[in-house]
Protein backbone atom coordinates (compact mmCIF):
# COMPACT_ATOMS: atom_id res chain seq x y z
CA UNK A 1 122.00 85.64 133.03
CA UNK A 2 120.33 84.38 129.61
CA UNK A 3 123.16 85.96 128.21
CA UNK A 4 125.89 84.41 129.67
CA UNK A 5 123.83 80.84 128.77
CA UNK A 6 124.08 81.34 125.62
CA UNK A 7 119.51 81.89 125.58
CA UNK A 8 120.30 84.93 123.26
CA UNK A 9 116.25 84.53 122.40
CA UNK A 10 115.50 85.45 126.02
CA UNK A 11 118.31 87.55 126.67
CA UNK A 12 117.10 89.63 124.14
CA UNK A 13 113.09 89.07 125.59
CA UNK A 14 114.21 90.81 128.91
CA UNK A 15 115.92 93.41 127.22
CA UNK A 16 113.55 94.67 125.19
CA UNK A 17 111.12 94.54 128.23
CA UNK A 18 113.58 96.44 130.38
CA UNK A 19 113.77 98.96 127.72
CA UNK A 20 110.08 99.19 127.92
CA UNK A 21 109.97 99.74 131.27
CA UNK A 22 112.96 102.51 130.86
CA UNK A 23 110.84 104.79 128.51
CA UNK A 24 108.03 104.31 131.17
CA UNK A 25 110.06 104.73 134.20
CA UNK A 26 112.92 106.88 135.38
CA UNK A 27 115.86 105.89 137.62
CA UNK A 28 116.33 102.33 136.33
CA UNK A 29 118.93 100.77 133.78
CA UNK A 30 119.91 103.30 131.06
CA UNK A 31 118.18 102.69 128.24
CA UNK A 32 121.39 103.04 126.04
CA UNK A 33 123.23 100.58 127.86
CA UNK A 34 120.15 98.13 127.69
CA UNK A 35 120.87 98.45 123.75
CA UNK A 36 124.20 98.11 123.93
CA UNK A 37 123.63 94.03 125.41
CA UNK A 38 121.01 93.86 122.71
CA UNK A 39 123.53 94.97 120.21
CA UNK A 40 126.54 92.02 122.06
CA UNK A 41 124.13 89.81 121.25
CA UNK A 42 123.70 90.12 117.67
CA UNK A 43 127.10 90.70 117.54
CA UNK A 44 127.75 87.62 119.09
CA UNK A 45 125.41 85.40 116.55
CA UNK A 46 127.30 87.42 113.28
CA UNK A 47 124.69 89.48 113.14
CA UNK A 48 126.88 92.39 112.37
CA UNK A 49 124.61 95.04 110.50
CA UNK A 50 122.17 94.49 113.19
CA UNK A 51 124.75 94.80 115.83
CA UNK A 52 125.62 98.26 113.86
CA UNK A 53 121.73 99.63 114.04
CA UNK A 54 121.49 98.53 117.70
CA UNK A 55 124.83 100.46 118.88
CA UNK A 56 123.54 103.16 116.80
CA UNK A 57 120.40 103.40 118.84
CA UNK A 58 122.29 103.15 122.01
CA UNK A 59 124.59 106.15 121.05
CA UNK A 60 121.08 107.96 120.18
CA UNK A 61 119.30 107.23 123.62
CA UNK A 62 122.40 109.44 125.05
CA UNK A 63 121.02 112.46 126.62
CA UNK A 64 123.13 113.87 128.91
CA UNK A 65 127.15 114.94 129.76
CA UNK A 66 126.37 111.84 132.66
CA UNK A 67 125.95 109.73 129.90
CA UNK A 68 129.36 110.48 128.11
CA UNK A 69 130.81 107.23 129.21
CA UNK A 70 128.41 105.29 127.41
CA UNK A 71 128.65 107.00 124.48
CA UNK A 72 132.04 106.10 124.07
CA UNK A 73 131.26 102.27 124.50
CA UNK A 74 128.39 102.64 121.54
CA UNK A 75 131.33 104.86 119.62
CA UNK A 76 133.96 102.34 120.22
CA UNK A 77 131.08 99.36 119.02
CA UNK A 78 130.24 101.36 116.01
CA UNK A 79 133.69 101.54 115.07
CA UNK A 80 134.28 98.00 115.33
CA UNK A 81 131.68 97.17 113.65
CA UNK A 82 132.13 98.98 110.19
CA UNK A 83 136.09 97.69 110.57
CA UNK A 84 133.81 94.84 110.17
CA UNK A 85 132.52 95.84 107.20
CA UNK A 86 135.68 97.26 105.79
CA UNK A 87 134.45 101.04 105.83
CA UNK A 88 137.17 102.20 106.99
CA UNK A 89 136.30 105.58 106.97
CA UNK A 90 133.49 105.38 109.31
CA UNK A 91 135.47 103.60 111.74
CA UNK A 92 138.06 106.23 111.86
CA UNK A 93 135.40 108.83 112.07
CA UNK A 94 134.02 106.94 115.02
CA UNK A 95 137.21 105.88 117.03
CA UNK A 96 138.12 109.93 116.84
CA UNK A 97 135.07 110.74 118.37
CA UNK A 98 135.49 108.48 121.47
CA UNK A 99 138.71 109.83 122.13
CA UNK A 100 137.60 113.07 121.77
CA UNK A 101 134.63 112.21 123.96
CA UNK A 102 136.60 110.65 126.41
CA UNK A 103 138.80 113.18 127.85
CA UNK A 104 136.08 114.85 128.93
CA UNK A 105 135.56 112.13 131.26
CA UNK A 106 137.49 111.81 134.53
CA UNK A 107 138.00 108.24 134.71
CA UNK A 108 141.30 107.34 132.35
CA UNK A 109 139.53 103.94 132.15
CA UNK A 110 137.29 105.04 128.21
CA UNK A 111 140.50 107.14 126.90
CA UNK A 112 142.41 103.62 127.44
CA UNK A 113 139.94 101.65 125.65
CA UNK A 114 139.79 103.94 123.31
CA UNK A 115 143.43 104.45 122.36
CA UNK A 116 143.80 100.33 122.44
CA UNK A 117 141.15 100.17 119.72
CA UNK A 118 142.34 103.31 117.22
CA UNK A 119 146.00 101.77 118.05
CA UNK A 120 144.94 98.38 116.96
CA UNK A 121 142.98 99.81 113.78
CA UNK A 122 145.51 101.70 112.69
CA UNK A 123 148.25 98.78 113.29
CA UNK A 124 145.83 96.70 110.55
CA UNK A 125 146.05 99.38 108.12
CA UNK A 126 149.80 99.46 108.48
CA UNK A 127 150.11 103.09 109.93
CA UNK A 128 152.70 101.40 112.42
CA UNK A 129 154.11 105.33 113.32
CA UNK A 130 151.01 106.47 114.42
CA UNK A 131 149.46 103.15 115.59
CA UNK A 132 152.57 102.94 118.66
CA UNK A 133 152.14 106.18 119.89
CA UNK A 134 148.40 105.46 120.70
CA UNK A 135 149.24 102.06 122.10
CA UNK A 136 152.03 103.44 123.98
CA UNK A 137 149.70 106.22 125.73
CA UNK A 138 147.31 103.20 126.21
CA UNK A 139 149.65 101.03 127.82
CA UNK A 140 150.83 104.25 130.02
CA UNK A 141 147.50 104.77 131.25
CA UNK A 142 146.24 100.70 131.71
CA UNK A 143 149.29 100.39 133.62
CA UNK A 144 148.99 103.70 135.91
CA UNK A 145 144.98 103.24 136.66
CA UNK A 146 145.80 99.15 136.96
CA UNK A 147 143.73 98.22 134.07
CA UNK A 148 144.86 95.21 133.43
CA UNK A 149 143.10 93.77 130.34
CA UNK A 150 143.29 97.37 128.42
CA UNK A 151 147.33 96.54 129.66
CA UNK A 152 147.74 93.15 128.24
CA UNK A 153 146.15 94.45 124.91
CA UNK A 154 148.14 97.32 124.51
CA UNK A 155 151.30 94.82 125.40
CA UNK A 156 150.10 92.66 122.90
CA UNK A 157 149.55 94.63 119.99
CA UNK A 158 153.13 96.62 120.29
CA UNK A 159 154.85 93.79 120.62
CA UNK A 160 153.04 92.54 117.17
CA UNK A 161 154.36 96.15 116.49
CA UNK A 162 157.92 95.61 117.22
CA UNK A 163 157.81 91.57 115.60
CA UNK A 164 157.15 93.38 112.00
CA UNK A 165 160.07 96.11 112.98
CA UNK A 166 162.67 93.29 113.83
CA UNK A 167 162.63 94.53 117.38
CA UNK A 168 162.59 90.77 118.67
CA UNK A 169 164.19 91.53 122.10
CA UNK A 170 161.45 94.56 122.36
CA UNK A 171 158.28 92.16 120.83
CA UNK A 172 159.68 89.50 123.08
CA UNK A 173 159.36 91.45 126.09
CA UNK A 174 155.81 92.77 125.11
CA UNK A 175 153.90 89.23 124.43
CA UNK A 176 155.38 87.93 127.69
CA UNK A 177 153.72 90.42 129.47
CA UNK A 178 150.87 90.32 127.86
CA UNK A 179 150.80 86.40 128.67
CA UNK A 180 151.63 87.06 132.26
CA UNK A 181 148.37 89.50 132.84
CA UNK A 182 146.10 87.08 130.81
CA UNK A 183 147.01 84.10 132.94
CA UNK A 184 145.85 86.12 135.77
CA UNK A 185 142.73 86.45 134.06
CA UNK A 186 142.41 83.33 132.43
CA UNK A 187 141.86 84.23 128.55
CA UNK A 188 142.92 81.89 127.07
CA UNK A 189 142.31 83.24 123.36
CA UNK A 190 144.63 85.78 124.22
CA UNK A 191 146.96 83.39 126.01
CA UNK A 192 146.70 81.95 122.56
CA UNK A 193 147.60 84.72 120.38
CA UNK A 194 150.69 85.49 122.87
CA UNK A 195 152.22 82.08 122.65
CA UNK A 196 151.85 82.22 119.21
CA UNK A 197 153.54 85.28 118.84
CA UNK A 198 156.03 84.65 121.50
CA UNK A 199 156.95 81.31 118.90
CA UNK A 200 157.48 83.68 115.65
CA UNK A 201 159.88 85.66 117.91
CA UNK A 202 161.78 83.15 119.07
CA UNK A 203 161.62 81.09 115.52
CA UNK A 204 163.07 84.37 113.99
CA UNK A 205 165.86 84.60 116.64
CA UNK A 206 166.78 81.00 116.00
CA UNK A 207 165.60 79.77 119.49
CA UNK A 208 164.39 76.78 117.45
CA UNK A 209 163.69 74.62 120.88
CA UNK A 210 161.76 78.05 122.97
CA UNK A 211 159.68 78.12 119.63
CA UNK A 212 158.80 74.82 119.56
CA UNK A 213 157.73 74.70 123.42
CA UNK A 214 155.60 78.14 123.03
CA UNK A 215 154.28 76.10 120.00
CA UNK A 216 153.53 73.32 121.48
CA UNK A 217 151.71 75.32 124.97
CA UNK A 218 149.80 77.26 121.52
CA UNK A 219 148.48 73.64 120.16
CA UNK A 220 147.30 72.27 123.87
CA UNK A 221 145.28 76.27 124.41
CA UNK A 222 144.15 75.73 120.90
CA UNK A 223 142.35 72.46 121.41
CA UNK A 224 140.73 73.15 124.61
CA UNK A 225 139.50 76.29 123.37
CA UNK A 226 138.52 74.83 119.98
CA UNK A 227 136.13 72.22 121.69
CA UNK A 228 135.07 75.55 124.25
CA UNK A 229 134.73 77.42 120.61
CA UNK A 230 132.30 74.51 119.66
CA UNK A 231 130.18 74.46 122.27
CA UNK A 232 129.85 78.35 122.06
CA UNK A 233 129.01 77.77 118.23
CA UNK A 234 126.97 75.26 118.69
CA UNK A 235 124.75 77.79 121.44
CA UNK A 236 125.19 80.54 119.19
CA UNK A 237 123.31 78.42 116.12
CA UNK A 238 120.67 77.47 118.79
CA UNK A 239 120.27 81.28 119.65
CA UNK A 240 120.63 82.29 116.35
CA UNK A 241 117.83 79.83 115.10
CA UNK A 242 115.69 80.45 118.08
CA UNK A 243 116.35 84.37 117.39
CA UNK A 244 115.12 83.68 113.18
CA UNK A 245 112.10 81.86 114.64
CA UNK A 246 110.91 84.71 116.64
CA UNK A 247 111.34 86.67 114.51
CA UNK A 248 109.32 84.46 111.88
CA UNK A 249 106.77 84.37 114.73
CA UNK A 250 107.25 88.47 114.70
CA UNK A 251 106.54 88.62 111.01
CA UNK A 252 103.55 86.85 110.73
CA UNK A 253 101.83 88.20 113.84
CA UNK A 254 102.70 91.91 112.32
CA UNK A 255 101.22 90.18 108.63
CA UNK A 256 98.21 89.05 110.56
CA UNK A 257 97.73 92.53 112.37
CA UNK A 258 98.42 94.12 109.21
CA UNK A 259 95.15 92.33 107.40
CA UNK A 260 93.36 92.82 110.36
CA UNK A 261 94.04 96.92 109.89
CA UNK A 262 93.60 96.66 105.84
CA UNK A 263 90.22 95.39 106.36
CA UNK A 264 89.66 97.70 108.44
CA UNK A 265 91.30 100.51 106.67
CA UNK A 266 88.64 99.10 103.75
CA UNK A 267 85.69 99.81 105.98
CA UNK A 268 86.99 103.31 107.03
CA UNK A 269 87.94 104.20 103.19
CA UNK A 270 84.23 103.65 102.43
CA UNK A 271 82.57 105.45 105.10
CA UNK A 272 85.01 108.40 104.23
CA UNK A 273 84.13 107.94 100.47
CA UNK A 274 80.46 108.02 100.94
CA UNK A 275 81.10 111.08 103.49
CA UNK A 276 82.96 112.49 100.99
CA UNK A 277 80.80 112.58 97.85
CA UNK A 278 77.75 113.62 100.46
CA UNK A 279 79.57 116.56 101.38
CA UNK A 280 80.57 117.19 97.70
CA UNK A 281 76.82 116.96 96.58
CA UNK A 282 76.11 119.22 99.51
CA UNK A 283 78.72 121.27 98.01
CA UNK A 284 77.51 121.11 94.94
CA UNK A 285 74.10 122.64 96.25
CA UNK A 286 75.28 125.08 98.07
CA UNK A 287 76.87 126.44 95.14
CA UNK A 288 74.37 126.58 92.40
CA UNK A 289 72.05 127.96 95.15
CA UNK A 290 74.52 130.67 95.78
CA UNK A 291 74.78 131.07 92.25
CA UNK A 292 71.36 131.37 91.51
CA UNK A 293 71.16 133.91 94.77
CA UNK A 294 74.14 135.69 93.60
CA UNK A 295 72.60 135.76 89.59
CA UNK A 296 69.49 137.11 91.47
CA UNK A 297 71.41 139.39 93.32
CA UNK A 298 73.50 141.11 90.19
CA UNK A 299 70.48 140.96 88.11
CA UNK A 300 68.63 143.38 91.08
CA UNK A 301 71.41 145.54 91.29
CA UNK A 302 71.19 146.02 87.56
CA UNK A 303 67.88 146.67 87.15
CA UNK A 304 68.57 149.50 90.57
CA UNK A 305 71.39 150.89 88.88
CA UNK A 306 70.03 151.01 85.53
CA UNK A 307 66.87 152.50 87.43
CA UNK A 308 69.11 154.79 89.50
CA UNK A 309 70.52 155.96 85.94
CA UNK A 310 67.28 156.48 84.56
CA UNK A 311 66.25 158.88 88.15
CA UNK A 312 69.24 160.97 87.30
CA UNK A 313 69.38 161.68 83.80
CA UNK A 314 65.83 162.44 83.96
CA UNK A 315 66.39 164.50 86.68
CA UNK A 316 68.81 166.16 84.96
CA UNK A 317 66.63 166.57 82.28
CA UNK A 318 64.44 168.51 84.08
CA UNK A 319 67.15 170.67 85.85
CA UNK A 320 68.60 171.55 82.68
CA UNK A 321 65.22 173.26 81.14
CA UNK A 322 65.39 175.35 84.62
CA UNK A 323 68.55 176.23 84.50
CA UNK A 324 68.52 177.06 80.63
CA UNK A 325 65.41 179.74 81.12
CA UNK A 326 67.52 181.03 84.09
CA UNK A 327 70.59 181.52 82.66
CA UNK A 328 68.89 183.17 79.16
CA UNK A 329 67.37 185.79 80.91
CA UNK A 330 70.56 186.69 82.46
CA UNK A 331 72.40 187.04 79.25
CA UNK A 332 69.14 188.75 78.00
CA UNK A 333 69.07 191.68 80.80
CA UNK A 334 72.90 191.58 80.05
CA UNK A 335 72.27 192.36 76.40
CA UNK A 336 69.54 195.09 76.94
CA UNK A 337 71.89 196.81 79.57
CA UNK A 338 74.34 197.08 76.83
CA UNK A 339 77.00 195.04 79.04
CA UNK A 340 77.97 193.49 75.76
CA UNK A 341 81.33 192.38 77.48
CA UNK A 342 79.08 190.43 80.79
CA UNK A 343 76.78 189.23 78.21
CA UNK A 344 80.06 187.62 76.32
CA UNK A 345 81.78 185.85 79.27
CA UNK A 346 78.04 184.46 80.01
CA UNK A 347 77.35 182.97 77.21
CA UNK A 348 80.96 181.61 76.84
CA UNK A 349 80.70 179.84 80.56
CA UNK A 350 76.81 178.91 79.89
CA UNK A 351 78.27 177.27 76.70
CA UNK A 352 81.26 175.38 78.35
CA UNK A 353 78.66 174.14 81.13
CA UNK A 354 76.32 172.77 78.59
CA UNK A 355 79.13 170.93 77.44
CA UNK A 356 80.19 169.37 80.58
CA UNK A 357 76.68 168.51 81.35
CA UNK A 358 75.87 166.55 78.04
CA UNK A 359 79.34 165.06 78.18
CA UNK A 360 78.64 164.32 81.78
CA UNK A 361 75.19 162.69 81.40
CA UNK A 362 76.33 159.67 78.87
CA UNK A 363 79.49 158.31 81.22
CA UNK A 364 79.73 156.63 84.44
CA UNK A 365 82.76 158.15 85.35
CA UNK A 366 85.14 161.11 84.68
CA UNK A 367 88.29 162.69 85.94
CA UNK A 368 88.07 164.91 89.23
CA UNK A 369 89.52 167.43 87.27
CA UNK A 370 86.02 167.60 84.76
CA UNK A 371 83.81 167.11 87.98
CA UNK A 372 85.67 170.22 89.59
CA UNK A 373 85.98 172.40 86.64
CA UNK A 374 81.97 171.73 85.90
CA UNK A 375 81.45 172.95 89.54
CA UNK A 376 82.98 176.11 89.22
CA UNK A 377 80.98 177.37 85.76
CA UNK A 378 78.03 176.21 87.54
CA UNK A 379 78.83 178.45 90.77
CA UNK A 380 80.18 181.71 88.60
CA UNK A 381 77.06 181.74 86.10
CA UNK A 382 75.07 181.64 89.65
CA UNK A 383 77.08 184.16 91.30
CA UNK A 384 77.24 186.51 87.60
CA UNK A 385 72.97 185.80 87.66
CA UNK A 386 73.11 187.32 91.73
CA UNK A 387 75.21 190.53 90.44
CA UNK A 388 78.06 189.02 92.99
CA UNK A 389 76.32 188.73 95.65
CA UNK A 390 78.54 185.80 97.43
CA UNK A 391 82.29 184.68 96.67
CA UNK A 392 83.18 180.87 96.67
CA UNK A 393 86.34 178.87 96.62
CA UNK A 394 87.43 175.79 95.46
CA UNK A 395 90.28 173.75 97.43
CA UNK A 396 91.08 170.14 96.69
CA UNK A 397 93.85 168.44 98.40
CA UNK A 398 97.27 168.26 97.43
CA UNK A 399 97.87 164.78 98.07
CA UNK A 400 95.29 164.39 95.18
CA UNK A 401 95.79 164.43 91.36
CA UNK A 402 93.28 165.58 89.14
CA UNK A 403 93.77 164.43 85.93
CA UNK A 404 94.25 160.62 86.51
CA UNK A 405 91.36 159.88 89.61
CA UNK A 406 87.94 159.39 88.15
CA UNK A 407 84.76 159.64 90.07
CA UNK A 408 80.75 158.79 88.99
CA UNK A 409 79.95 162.70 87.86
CA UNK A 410 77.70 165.14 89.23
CA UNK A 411 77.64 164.10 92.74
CA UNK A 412 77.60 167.67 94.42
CA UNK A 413 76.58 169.13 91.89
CA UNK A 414 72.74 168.78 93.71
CA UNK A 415 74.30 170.27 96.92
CA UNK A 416 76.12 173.35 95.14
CA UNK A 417 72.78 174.24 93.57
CA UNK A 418 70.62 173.92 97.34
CA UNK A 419 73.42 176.00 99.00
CA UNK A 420 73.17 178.94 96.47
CA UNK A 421 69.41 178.55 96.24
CA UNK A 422 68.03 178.05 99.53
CA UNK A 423 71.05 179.49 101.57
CA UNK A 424 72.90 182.86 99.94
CA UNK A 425 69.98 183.44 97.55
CA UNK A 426 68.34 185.62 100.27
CA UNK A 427 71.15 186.26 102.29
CA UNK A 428 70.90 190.32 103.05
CA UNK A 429 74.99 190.47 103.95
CA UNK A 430 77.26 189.27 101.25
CA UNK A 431 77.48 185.31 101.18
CA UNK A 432 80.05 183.09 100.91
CA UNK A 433 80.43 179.57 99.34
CA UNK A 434 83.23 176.94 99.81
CA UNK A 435 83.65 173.94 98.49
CA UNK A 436 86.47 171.42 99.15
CA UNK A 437 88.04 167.76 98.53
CA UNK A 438 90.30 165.74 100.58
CA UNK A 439 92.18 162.68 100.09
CA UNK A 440 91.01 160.25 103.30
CA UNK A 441 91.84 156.33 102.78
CA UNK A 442 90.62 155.03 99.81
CA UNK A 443 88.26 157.31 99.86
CA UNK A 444 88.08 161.20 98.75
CA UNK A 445 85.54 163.53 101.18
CA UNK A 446 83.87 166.60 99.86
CA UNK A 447 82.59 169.07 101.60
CA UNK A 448 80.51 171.69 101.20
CA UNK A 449 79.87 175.30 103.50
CA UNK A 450 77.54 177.96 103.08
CA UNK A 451 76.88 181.23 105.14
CA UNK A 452 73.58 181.70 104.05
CA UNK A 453 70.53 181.67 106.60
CA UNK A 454 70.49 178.33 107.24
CA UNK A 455 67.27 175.08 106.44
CA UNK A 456 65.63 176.29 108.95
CA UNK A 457 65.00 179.81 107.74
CA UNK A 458 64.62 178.76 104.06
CA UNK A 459 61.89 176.09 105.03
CA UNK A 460 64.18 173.04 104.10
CA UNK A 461 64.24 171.28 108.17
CA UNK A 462 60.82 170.98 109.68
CA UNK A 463 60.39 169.70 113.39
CA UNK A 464 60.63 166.09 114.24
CA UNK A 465 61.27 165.64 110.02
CA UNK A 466 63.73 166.28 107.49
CA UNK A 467 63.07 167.47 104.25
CA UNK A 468 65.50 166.78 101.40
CA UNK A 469 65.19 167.69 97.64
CA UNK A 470 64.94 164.95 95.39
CA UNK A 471 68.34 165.57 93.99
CA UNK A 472 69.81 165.26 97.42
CA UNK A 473 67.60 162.34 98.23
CA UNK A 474 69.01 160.46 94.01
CA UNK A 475 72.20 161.58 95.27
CA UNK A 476 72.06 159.44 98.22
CA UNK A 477 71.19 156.59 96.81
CA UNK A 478 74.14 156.95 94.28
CA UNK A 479 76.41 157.02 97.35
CA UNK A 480 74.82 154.13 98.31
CA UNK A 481 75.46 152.03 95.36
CA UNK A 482 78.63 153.40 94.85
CA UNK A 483 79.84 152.40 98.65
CA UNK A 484 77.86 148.98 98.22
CA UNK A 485 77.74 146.96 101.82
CA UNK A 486 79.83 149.23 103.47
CA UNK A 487 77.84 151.87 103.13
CA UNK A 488 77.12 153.82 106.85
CA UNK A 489 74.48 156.98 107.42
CA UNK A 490 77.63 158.90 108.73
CA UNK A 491 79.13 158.81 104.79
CA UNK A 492 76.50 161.62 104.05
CA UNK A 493 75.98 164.56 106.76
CA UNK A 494 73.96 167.45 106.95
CA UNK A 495 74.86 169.68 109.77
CA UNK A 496 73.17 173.36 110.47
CA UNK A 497 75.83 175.73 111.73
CA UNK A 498 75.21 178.03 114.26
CA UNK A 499 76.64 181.12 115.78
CA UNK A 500 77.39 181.70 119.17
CA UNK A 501 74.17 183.31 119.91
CA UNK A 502 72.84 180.66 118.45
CA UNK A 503 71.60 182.70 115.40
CA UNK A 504 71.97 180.37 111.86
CA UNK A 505 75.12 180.30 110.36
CA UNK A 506 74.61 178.39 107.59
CA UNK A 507 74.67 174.81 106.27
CA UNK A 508 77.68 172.15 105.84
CA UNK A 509 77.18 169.09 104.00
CA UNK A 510 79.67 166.58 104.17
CA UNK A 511 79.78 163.01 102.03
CA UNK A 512 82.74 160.23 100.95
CA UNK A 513 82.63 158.32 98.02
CA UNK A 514 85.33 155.91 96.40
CA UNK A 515 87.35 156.55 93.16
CA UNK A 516 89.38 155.07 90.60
C-alpha cells in the first residue's frame, strides 16, 4: 500500500517489521520476499548498491527447494543490478544461475523471465546470435503459458533484434505485437518504446508518412508520461529525503546508544582492571609462597638425601670391615690347606669386589651391568666361604640392556647378604639362591628367592612384629626417595614361602625401582 503511494519511508517501516515478525514466527510472508520489496524500493529511489545488498539478503534467507522460485527473482534482481553497475561479469554469472535454477521449477513462468532478461543482456552487449535464440525460447514459452508481459518483451526486444539486421518486415511485425499486448495492459513506457521503434522501421523503409504518425502517437505517450514521470520523481525525492532523514534519525540514535555503552564499557574496563591486578597480586602471592614452600621443600629433601647418603656409606663402612675379616680367613684356611689354586681365584674375586664396592660407594648411579656383575662376586666368595653349600643364578630380562640403563648402586645388595646369612647359612640340604630382573613399565623389578629355612626359623619375623635389618630398613628408604610421591608399600615385598605341608620354604623379596 505505502508502496504503491510512493511513502517508501513507511513502506520500508512495515517491512522491516514484517521481517521481524518472520524470524519470530513461522507460516507468514517469506522473509526473502519481504527483502525483495525492501530491495524495489531502493531500487526505485536510485539506490542501486543498496538495492544490490538487499536482493543479496533475499537470495540468502532461501532455505528450501519450495523456495526456488524466489531465488530466481533475487538472481534475476542481482543481475540487473550489477548490469547497473557495468560488471558485466557478475550479471552473467547471475542470469545463468536463474536459468539453471529455473528448470527445476514446474511453472514455465521464472524460465521465461529469465530467458527475457539474459536475451536482453546479451542483445546490449551485441551477442545478437545468442541473444535471439533466448528471446525466441522466451517468446515460445510467454506465448504457450499466456504470459503476456514476458510476451510483449520478448516481441519487443527481437524486433530491436531484427531493426539492427535490416529485417524491417520481421522487426515490423515484432513491435506491433508488442504494442498490441501492452495496450491491453496499459504500459505506456513500453507503448512508448514500440512506437518509437515501429517509426525507425518505417523511416528506414521510406514509409515517410507511417513514421511520422507512429512519431507523432510517440510525442503525445511521451508527454503524458513525462508529467506521470514527474510526479513519480517528485515522490521518489520525497521518499528518498524522508528515507536520508531516518536514517539520520538512525545514526544518531545508534551514536547516542553507542556513548551510552562506551561509558559504560569505561565502568566495566575498570572494575575488570582492578579485578585483574587483585588477582595478579593474589597471583603473585601464591607464587612466592609456593616458592618459598617448594625452596623449603628441596632444601628438606637435600638435607634427607644427603642424610640418606651419609646412613649408607657408613653402613657400608661397617659392612665392609665384616666382610673383609670374613673373607681373610677364608683365603687364610685356603692357604694353610695348601689349596694354593682356591686361595688364588679368592683373592682375585675378593679383589674385583673391593673394587666395585669403593667404585660403587662415591656415585649415585651405575650401569645394571656393574650392579649385576658386583652381585655375583659377592654371592661366589659367599658360596666359596660355605665350601658350596648352595648354587645361585642370575637372570635379567632380555628386553633389558645392560650396559646403557643405570640404576642408584647397591640396592640388593642388603637382601643377597640376609638370604645367604639368615636363610642357606644353616640350611642342612643343599640351598639354592636366585636372583632375577625384569623389565616392567618404566620400571625394572628384582627379585630375590631363597630355599633356606625361612624368617621364622632364623629369628628374623616375630609375632604381631616384623623385624628388618637396618640395611633392609636404609634400603627402603632409598626406594622411597628414589620413587618420590608415587611411592606405594606394595613396591617392596617380603613374602615367606611355604611348602605344602606348610613346612618353610624359604624367603622371596620382591622391590621396583626406576632407571635411567
Amino acid at each position: 500500500m505505502y508502496f504503491k503511494l510512493g511513502d517508501y519511508e513507511n513502506a520500508i517501516d512495515h517491512f522491516y517489521k514484517a521481517i521481524e515478525l518472520t524470524q519470530q514466527f513461522s507460516g507468514g510472508v517469506p522473509e526473502g520476499t519481504l527483502l525483495l520489496n525492501v530491495g524495489n524500493i531502493y531500487y526505485q529511489t536510485g539506490q542501486i548498491n543498496k538495492a544490490l545488498n538487499l536482493y543479496q539478503q533475499a537470495l540468502n534467507a532461501v532455505s528450501s527447494e519450495k523456495d526456488l522460485r524466489l531465488s530466481v527473482h533475487a538472481m534475476l534482481n542481482i543481475g540487473k543490478m550489477y548490469e547497473k553497475l557495468d560488471q558485466n561479469d557478475s550479471a552473467r554469472h547471475y542470469f545463468e544461475q536463474s536459468i539453471a535454477q529455473s528448470k527445476k521449477i514446474d511453472n514455465q513462468e521464472p524460465l521465461t523471465m529469465s530467458y527475457n532478461a539474459f536475451g536482453k543482456f546479451l542483445m546490449k552487449s551485441a551477442d545478437f546470435d545468442k541473444a535471439e535464440v533466448f528471446l525466441t525460447d522466451a517468446l515460445k514459452l510467454a506465448a504457450a503459458n499466456q504470459l503476456l508481459n514476458e510476451t510483449a518483451k520478448a516481441s519487443m526486444n527481437l524486433g530491436s533484434i531484427a531493426f539492427e539486421r535490416a529485417r524491417l518486415s520481421d522487426a515490423r511485425a515484432f513491435y506491433m505485437q508488442s504494442l498490441v499486448l501492452n495496450k491491453q495492459q496499459n504500459y505506456l513506457f513500453q507503448q512508448m518504446e514500440n512506437l518509437q521503434g515501429l517509426s525507425r522501421v518505417e523511416e528506414k523503409d521510406n514509409n515517410h508518412v507511417k513514421a511520422l504518425e507512429y512519431y507523432k502517437e510517440y510525442l503525445l505517450l511521451n508527454d503524458s508520461l513525462f508529467n506521470i514521470q514527474k510526479q513519480e520523481q517528485i515522490t521518489a525525492i520525497e521518499g528518498k529525503l524522508n528515507l536520508q532523514l531516518k536514517e539520520e534519525e538512525l545514526q544518531n540514535q545508534a551514536l547516542l546508544i553507542e556513548q551510552q555503552n562506551n561509558v559504560l564499557r569505561q565502568g566495566r574496563e575498570r572494575m575488570v582492571y582492578l579485578a585483574v591486578v587483585g588477582f595478579l597480586l593474589i597471583i603473585i602471592i601464591v607464587i612466592l609462597f609456593s616458592r618459598n614452600r617448594l625452596k623449603q621443600s628441596r632444601e628438606k629433601a637435600l638435607l634427607e638425601q644427603k642424610q640418606l647418603e651419609t646412613e649408607y656409606r657408613l653402613l657400608r663402612s661397617q659392612m665392609n670391615p665384616h666382610f673383609l675379616f670374613n673373607a681373610l680367613n677364608s683365603i687364610q684356611a685356603f692357604i694353610s690347606e695348601n689349596n694354593t689354586m682356591q686361595a688364588e681365584l679368592y683373592l682375585s674375586k675378593f679383589a674385583r669386589l673391593m673394587r666395585y664396592y669403593l667404585e660403587s660407594s662415591s656415585k649415585s648411579a651405575i650401569t645394571l651391568l656393574e650392579e649385576v656383575d658386583g652381585l655375583r662376586l659377592n654371592i661366589e666368595l659367599e658360596r666359596l666361604r660355605m665350601n658350596n653349600a648352595f648354587d645361585f643364578s642370575v637372570d635379567v630380562d632380555a628386553n633389558i640392556n645392560l650396559e646403557e640403563i643405570e640404576i642408584a648402586p647397591m640396592l640388593a645388595q642388603p637382601f643377597v647378604e640376609n638370604a645367604i646369612k639368615h636363610g642357606l647359612r644353616t640350611k642342612k640340604e643343599h640351598g639354592f639362591l636366585e636372583l632375577s630382573y625384569f623389565l616392567e613399565n618404566n620400571y625394572i623389578r628384582c627379585r630375590i628367592q631363597d630355599n633356606g629355612i625361612g624368617r621364622l626359623a632364623s629369628g628374623l619375623r616375630k609375632t604381631n612384629e616384623t623385624h628388618e635389618s637396618k640395611g633392609i630398613e636404609l634400603t627402603r628408604r632409598r626406594l622411597m626417595y628414589l620413587h618420590g610421591k608415587s611411592y606405594k608399600d606394595e613396591m617392596l615385598q617380603v613374602m615367606d614361602l611355604f611348602h605344602e605341608n606348610g613346612e618353610p620354604a624359604g624367603t622371596q623379596i620382591e622391590f621396583i625401582f626406576p632407571y635411567n
